[in-house]
Protein backbone atom coordinates (compact mmCIF):
# COMPACT_ATOMS: atom_id res chain seq x y z
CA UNK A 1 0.00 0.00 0.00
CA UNK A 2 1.18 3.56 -0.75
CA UNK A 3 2.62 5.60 1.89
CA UNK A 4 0.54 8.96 0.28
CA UNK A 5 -3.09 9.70 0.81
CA UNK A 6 -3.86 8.35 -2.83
CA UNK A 7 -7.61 7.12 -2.67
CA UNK A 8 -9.88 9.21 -3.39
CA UNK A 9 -13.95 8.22 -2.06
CA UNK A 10 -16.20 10.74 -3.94
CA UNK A 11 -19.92 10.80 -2.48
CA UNK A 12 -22.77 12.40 -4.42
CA UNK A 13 -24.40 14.82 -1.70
CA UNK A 14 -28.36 13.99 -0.92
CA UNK A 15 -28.27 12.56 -5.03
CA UNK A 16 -31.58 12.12 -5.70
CA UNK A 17 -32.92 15.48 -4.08
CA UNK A 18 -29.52 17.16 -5.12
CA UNK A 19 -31.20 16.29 -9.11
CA UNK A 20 -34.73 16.97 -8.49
CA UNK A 21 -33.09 20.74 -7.09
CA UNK A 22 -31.24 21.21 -10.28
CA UNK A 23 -33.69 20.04 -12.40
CA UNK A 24 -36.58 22.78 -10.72
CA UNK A 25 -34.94 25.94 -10.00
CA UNK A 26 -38.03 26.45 -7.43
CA UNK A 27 -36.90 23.90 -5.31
CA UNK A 28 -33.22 24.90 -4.50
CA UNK A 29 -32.49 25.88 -1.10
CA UNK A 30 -35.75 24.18 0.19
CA UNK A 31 -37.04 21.32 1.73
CA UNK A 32 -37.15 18.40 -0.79
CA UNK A 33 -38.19 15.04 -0.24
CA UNK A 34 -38.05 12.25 -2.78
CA UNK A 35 -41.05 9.61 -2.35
CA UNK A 36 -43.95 10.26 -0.46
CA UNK A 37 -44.79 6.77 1.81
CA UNK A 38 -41.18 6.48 2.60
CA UNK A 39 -38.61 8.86 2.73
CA UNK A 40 -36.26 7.45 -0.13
CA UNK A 41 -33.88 10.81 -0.37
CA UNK A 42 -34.58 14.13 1.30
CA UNK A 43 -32.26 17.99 0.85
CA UNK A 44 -30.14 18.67 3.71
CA UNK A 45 -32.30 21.77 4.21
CA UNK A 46 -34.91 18.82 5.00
CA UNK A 47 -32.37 16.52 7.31
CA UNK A 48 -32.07 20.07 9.35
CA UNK A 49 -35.33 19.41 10.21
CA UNK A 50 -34.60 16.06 11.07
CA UNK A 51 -36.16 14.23 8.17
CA UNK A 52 -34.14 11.18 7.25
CA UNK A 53 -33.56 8.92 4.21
CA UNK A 54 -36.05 5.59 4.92
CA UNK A 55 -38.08 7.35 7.61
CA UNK A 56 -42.28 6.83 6.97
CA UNK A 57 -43.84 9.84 5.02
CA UNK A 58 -46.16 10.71 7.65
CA UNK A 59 -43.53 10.83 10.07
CA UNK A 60 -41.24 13.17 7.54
CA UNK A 61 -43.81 15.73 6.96
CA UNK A 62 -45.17 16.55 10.93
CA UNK A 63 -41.10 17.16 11.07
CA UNK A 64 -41.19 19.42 8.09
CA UNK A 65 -44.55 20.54 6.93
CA UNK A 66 -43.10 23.20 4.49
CA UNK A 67 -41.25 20.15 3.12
CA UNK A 68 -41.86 19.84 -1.06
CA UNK A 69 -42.49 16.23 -1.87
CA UNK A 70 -41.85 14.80 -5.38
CA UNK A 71 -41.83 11.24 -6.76
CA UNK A 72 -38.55 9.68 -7.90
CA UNK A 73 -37.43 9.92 -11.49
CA UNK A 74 -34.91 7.06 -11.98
CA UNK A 75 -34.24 7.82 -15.18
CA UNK A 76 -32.85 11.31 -14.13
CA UNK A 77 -30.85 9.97 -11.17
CA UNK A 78 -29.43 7.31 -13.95
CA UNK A 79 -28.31 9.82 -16.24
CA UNK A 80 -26.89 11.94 -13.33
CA UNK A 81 -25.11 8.69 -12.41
CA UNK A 82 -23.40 8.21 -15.54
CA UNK A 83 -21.80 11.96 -16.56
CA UNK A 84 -20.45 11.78 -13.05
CA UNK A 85 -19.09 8.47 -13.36
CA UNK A 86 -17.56 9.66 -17.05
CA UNK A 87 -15.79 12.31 -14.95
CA UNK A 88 -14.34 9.71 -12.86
CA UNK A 89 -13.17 7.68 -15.48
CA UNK A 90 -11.57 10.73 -16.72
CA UNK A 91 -9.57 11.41 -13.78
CA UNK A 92 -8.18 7.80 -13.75
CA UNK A 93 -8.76 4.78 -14.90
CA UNK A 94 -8.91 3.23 -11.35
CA UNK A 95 -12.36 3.40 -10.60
CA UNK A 96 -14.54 0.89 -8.49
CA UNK A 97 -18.13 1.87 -8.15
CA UNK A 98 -19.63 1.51 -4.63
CA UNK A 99 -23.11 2.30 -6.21
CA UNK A 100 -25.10 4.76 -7.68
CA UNK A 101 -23.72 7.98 -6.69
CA UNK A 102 -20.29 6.67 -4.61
CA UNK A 103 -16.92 5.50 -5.79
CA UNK A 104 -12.98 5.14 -5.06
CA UNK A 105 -10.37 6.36 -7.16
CA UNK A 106 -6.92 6.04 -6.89
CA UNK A 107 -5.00 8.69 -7.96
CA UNK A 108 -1.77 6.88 -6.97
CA UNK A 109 -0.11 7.07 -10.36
CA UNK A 110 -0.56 10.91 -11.30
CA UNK A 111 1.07 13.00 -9.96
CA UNK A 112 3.95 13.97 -12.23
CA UNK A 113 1.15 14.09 -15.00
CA UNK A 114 -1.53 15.88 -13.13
CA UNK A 115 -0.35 16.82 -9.95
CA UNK A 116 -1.01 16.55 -6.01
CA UNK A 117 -4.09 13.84 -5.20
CA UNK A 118 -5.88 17.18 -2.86
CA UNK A 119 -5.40 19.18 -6.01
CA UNK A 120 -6.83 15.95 -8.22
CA UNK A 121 -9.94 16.21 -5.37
CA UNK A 122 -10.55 19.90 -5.73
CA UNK A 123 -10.57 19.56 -9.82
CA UNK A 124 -12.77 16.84 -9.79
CA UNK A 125 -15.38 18.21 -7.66
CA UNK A 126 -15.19 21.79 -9.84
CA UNK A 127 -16.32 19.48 -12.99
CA UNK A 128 -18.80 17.74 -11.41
CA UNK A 129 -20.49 20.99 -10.40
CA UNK A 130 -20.18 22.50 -13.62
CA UNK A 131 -20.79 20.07 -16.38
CA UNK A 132 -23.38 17.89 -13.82
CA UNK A 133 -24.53 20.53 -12.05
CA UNK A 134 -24.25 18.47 -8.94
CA UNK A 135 -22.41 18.78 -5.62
CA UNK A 136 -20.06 16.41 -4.47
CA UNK A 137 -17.69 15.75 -1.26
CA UNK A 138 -14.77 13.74 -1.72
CA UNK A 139 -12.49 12.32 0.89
CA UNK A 140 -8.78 11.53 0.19
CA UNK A 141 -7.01 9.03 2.52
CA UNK A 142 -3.96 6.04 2.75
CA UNK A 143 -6.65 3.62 2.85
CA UNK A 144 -10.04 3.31 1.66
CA UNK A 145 -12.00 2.94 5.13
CA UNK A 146 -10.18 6.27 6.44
CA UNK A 147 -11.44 8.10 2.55
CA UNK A 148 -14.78 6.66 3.43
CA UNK A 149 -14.67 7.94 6.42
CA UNK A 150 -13.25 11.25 5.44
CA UNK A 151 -15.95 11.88 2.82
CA UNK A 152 -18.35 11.38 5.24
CA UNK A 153 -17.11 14.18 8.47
CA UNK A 154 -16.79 16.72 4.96
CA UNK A 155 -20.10 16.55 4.05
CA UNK A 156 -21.96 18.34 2.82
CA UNK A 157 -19.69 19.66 -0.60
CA UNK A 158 -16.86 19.47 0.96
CA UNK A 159 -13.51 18.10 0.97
CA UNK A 160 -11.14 16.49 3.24
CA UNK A 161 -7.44 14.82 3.34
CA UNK A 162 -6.25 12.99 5.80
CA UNK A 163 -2.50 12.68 5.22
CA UNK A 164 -0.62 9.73 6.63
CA UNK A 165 0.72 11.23 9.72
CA UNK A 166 -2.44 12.38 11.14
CA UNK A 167 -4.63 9.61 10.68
CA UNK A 168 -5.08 8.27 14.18
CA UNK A 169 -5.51 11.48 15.11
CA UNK A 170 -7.97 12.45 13.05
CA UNK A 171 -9.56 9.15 13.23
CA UNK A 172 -9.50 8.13 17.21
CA UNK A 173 -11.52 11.44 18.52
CA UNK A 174 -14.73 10.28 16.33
CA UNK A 175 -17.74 7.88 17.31
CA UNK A 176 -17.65 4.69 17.24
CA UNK A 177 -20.38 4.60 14.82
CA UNK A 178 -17.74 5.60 12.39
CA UNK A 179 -16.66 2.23 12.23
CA UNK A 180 -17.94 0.15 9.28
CA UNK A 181 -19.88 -2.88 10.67
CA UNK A 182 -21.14 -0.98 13.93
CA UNK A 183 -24.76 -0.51 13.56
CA UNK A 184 -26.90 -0.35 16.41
CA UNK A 185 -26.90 -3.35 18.24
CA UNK A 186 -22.61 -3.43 18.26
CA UNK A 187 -22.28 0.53 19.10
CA UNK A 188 -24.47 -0.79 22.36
CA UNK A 189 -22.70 -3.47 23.27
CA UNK A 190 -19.33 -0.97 22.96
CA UNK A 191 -20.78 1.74 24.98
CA UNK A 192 -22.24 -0.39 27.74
CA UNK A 193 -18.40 -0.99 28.29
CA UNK A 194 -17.72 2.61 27.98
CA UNK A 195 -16.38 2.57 24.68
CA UNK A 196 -17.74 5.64 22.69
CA UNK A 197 -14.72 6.37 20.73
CA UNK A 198 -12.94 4.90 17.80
CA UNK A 199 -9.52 5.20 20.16
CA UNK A 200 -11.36 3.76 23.33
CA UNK A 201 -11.58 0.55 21.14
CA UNK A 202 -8.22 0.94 19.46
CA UNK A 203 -6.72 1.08 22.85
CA UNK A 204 -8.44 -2.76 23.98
CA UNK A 205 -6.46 -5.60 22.66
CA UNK A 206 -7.95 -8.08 20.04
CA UNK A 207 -8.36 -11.11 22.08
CA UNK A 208 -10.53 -8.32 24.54
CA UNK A 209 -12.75 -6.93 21.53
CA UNK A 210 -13.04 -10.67 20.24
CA UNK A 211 -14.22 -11.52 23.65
CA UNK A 212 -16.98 -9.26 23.45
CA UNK A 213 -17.80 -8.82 19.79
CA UNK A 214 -16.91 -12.43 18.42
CA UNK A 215 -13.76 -13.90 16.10
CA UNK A 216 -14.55 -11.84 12.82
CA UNK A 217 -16.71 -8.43 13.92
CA UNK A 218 -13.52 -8.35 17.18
CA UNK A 219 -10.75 -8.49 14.36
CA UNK A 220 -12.55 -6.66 12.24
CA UNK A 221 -12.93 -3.58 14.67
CA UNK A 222 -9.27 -3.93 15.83
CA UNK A 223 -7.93 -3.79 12.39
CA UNK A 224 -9.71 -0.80 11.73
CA UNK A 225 -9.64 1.67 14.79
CA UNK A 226 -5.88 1.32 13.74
CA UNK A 227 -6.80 2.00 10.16
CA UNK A 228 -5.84 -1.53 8.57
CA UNK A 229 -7.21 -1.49 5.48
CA UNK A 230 -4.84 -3.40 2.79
CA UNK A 231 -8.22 -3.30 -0.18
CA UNK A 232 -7.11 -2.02 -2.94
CA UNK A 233 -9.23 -0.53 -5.53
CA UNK A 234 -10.66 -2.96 -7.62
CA UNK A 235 -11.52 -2.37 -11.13
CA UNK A 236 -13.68 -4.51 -13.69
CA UNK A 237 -14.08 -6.90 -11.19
CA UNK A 238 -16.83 -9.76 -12.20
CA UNK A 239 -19.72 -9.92 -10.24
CA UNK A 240 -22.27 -12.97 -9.39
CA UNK A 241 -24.72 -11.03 -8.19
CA UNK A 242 -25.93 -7.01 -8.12
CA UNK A 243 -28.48 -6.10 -5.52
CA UNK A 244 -29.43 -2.81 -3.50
CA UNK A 245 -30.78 -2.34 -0.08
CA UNK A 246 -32.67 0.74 2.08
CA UNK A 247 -32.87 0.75 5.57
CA UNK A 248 -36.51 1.79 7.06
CA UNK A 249 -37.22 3.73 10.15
CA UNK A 250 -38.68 1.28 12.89
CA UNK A 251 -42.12 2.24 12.51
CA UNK A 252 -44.90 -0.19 10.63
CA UNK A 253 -45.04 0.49 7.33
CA UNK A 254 -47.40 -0.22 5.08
CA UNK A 255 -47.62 -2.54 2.15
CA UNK A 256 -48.13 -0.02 -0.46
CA UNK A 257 -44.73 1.72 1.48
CA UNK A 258 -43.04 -1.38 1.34
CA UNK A 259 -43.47 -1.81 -2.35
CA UNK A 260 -42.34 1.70 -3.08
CA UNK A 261 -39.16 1.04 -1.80
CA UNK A 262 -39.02 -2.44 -3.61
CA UNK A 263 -40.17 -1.17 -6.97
CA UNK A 264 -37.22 1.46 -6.69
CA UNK A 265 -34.46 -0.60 -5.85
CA UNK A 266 -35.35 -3.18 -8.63
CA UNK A 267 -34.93 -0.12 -10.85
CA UNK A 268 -31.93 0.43 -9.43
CA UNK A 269 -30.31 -2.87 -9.73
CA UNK A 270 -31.54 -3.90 -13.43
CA UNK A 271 -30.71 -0.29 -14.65
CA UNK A 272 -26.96 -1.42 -13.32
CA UNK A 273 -27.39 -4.67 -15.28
CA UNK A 274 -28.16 -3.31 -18.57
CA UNK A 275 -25.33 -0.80 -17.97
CA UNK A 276 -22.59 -3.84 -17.60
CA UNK A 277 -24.63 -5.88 -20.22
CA UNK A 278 -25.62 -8.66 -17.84
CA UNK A 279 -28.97 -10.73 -16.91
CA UNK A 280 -29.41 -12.72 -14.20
CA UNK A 281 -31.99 -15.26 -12.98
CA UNK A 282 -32.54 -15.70 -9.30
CA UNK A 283 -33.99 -12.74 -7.60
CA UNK A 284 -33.80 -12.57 -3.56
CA UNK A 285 -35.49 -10.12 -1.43
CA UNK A 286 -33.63 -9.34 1.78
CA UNK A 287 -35.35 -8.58 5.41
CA UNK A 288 -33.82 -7.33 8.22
CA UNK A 289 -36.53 -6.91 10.94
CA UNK A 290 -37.06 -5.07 14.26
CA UNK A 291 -35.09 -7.42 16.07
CA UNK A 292 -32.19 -7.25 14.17
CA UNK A 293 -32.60 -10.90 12.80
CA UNK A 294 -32.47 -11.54 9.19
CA UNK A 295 -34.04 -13.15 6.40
CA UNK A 296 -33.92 -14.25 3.04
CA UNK A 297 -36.02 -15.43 0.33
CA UNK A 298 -35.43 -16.17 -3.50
CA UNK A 299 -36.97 -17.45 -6.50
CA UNK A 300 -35.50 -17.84 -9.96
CA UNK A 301 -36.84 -17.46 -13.08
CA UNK A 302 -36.78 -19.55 -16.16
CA UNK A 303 -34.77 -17.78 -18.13
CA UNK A 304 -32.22 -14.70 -17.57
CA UNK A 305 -33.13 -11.01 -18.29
CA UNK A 306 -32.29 -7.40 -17.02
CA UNK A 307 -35.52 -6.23 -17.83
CA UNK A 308 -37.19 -4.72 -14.58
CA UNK A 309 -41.13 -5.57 -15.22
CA UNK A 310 -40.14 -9.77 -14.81
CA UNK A 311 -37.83 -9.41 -11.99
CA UNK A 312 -39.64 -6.69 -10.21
CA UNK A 313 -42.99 -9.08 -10.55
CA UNK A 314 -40.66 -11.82 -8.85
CA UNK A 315 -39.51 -9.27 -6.26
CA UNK A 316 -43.09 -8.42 -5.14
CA UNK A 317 -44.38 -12.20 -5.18
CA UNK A 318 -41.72 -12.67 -2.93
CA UNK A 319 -42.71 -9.51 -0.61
CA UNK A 320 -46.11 -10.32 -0.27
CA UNK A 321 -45.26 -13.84 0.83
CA UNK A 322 -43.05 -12.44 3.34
CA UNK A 323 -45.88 -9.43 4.50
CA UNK A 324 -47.05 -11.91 7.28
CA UNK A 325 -43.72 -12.13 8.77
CA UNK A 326 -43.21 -8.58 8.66
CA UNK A 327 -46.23 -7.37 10.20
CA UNK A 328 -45.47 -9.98 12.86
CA UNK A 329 -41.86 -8.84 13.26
CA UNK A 330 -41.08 -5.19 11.90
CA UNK A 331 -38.79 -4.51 9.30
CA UNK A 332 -35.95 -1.88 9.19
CA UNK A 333 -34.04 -3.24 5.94
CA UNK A 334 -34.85 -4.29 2.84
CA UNK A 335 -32.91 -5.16 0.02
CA UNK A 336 -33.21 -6.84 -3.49
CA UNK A 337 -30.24 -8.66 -5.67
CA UNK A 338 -29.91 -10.66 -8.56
CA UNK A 339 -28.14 -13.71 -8.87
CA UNK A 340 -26.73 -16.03 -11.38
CA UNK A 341 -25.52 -13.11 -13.59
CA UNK A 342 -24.73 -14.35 -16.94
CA UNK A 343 -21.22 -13.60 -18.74
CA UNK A 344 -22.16 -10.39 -20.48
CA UNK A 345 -24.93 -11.12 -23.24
CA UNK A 346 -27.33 -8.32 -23.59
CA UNK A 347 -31.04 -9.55 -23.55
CA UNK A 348 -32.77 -8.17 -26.16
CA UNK A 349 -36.12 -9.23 -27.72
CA UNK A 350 -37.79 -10.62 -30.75
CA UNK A 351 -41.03 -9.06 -32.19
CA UNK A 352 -41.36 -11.90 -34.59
CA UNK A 353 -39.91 -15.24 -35.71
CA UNK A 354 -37.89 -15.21 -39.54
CA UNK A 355 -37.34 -18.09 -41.73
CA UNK A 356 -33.93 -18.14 -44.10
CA UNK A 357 -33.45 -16.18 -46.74
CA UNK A 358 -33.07 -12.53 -47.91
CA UNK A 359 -35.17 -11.17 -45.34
CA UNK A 360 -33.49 -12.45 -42.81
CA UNK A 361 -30.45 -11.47 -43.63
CA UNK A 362 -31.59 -7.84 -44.25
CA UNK A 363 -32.86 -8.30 -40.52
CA UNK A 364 -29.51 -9.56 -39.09
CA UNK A 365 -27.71 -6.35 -41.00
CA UNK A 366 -30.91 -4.01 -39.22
CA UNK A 367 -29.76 -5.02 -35.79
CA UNK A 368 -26.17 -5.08 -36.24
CA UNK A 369 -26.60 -1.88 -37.61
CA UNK A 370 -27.98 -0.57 -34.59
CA UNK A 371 -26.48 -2.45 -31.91
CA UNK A 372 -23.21 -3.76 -32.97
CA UNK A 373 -21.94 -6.82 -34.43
CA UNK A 374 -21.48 -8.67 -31.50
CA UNK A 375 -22.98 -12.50 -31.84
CA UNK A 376 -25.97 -11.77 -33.36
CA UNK A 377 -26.45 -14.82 -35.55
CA UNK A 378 -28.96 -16.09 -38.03
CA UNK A 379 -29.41 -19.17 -35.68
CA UNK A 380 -30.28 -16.72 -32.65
CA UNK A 381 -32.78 -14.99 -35.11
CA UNK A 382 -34.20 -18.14 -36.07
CA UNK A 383 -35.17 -19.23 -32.25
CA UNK A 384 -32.16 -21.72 -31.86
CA UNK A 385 -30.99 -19.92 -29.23
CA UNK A 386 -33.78 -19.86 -26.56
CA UNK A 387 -31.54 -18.10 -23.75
CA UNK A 388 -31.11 -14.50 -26.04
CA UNK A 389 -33.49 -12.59 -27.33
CA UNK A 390 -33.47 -10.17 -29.94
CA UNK A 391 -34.36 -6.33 -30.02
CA UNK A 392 -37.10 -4.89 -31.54
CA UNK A 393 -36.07 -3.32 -34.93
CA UNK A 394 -37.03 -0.28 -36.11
CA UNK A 395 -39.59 0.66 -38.05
């Protein structure tokens, strides 16, 4: 690992209310929230208030009456997603996507070309603002835990470095919460021993923290109160699955909530899928409930796709199965994936079924035309290859 503060984590600030407050000049410096039964994004001028991303929309608006509510537009948040991610790719080629509006970038390598990684930072943010019109904090750390962690004490629009010999300092003074892994249950456990401080639990020995948190959480902790963090960032790596997930206050919430929330992280995910070309099969829906016990439940379908009606019809078959549970139990997390990602064929979708000859060939030429040359065949045209399908041509 570098001895410089090379990685670079670069957050999107409140995305999709920062886009809905570009998009309408009347709603910029006010109160925005983003879906109405459950809070899916809200403006910091709205988290002043004390509104908060997966809080119940009832809840959000006695908070914040004055609060402007608008329905999500994933197509705008998607197109945000990718001219910011083309700036990214255009400060380095070292880019690994954390998800829609977060990645890490090291800028290891540039600095007799470009210059200074807090200077690389400070450019990047200025294009984001002016060809995306968005605002963006970026952290810049040794390690990508402490830029995480960075990004997150400089927001809102901000930016912070940490530079190597500062990092426990900067690091040990903040909550424990800070730490990735603790969520509510393990910051209670910490503080009941008094331990309300990243450097409270850097100063306990491992065998001590393993003795109170377990083997992997204990080491886990250890490694990182001392920053620890030997991940590099990972680039074009293959995944077997692509899933999303948005914690929920512990109120009830509703069905209709509940499949707000569902419908919009499907979008999510299969708008990721189509962007890296893959399909999958097996859809699982994730719970976390009340109690902090978990629960999952799949079902997979007969043949792969990335389009969102099929596996966002699977999704919800699978939520209402699960509603009794919930209503029994709570729920403060839910989450979607799909599995059994193929190796990169685009699904695509035949209007009508072509026997040899001329016309069929004048079709193949129609769609490579349009969508590239890549293995579209008279046989998959034909039907002989039941696991593509073809796009419809145009008219």
């Amino acid at each position: 690992m570098s001895g410089e503060a090379t990685i670079l984590h670069a957050d999107l600030d409140a995305f999709y209310a920062s886009v809905e407050q570009r998009d309408d000049p009347r709603l910029r410096g006010r109160p925005v929230i983003v879906g109405g039964g459950v809070v899916l994004a809200c403006s910091y001028e709205a988290k002043a208030r004390g509104v908060r991303s997966a809080m119940g929309g009832r809840q959000a608006r006695r908070l914040c009456p004055e609060a402007i509510v608008v329905p999500p537009r994933m197509a705008a948040y998607t197109a945000a997603s990718r001219a910011v991610f083309e700036i990214f790719r255009h400060t380095t080629p070292l880019v690994e996507g954390l998800s829609i509006d977060e990645a890490f970038l090291d800028v290891g390598g540039l600095r007799r070309l470009v210059g200074p990684p807090a200077g690389i930072a400070a450019e990047l943010r200025e294009r984001v603002r002016r060809q995306v019109g968005l605002p963006i904090t970026v952290g810049v750390a040794r390690t990508k835990f402490l830029a995480k962690v960075a990004s997150g004490v400089a927001k809102p629009d901000g930016l912070l470095v940490v530079e190597p010999d500062r990092e426990l300092a900067f690091l040990h003074p903040l909550p424990v919460e800070r730490l990735w892994g603790v969520g509510p249950v393990t910051a209670g456990r910490l503080r009941e021993r008094g331990l309300r401080t990243v450097g409270q639990v850097a100063r306990l020995d491992e065998p001590a923290l393993v003795s109170l948190l377990g083997g992997g959480a204990g080491r886990h902790l250890h490694a990182l109160a001392h920053n620890r963090d030997p991940r590099a960032v990972q680039v074009g790596r293959r995944r077997s699955s692509m899933g999303a997930q948005h914690a929920l206050a512990r109120e009830p919430h509703s069905p209709a909530e509940l499949d707000a929330v569902l419908a919009g992280l499907v979008d999510r995910v299969t708008g990721r899928m189509r962007d890296a070309r893959r399909t999958g099969r097996t859809v699982t829906l994730r719970l976390r409930f009340a109690d902090y016990t978990r629960a999952t439940r799949s079902h997979t379908l007969d043949k792969p796709t990335a389009q969102t009606a099929p596996l966002r019809a699977a999704a919800r078959a699978l939520l209402r199965a699960a509603l009794p549970l919930i209503e029994q139990r709570g729920v403060t997390l839910l989450g979607v994936s799909v599995g059994n990602l193929d190796g990169g064929h685009t699904q695509l979708t035949l209007p009508f079924t072509a026997e040899p000859g001329p016309a069929l060939d004048a079709a193949v030429d129609a769609v490579r035309d349009r969508f590239g040359s890549r293995a579209l065949t008279r046989g998959v045209l034909l039907g002989r290859d039941p696991g593509v399908e073809m796009p419809r041509l145009p008219d």
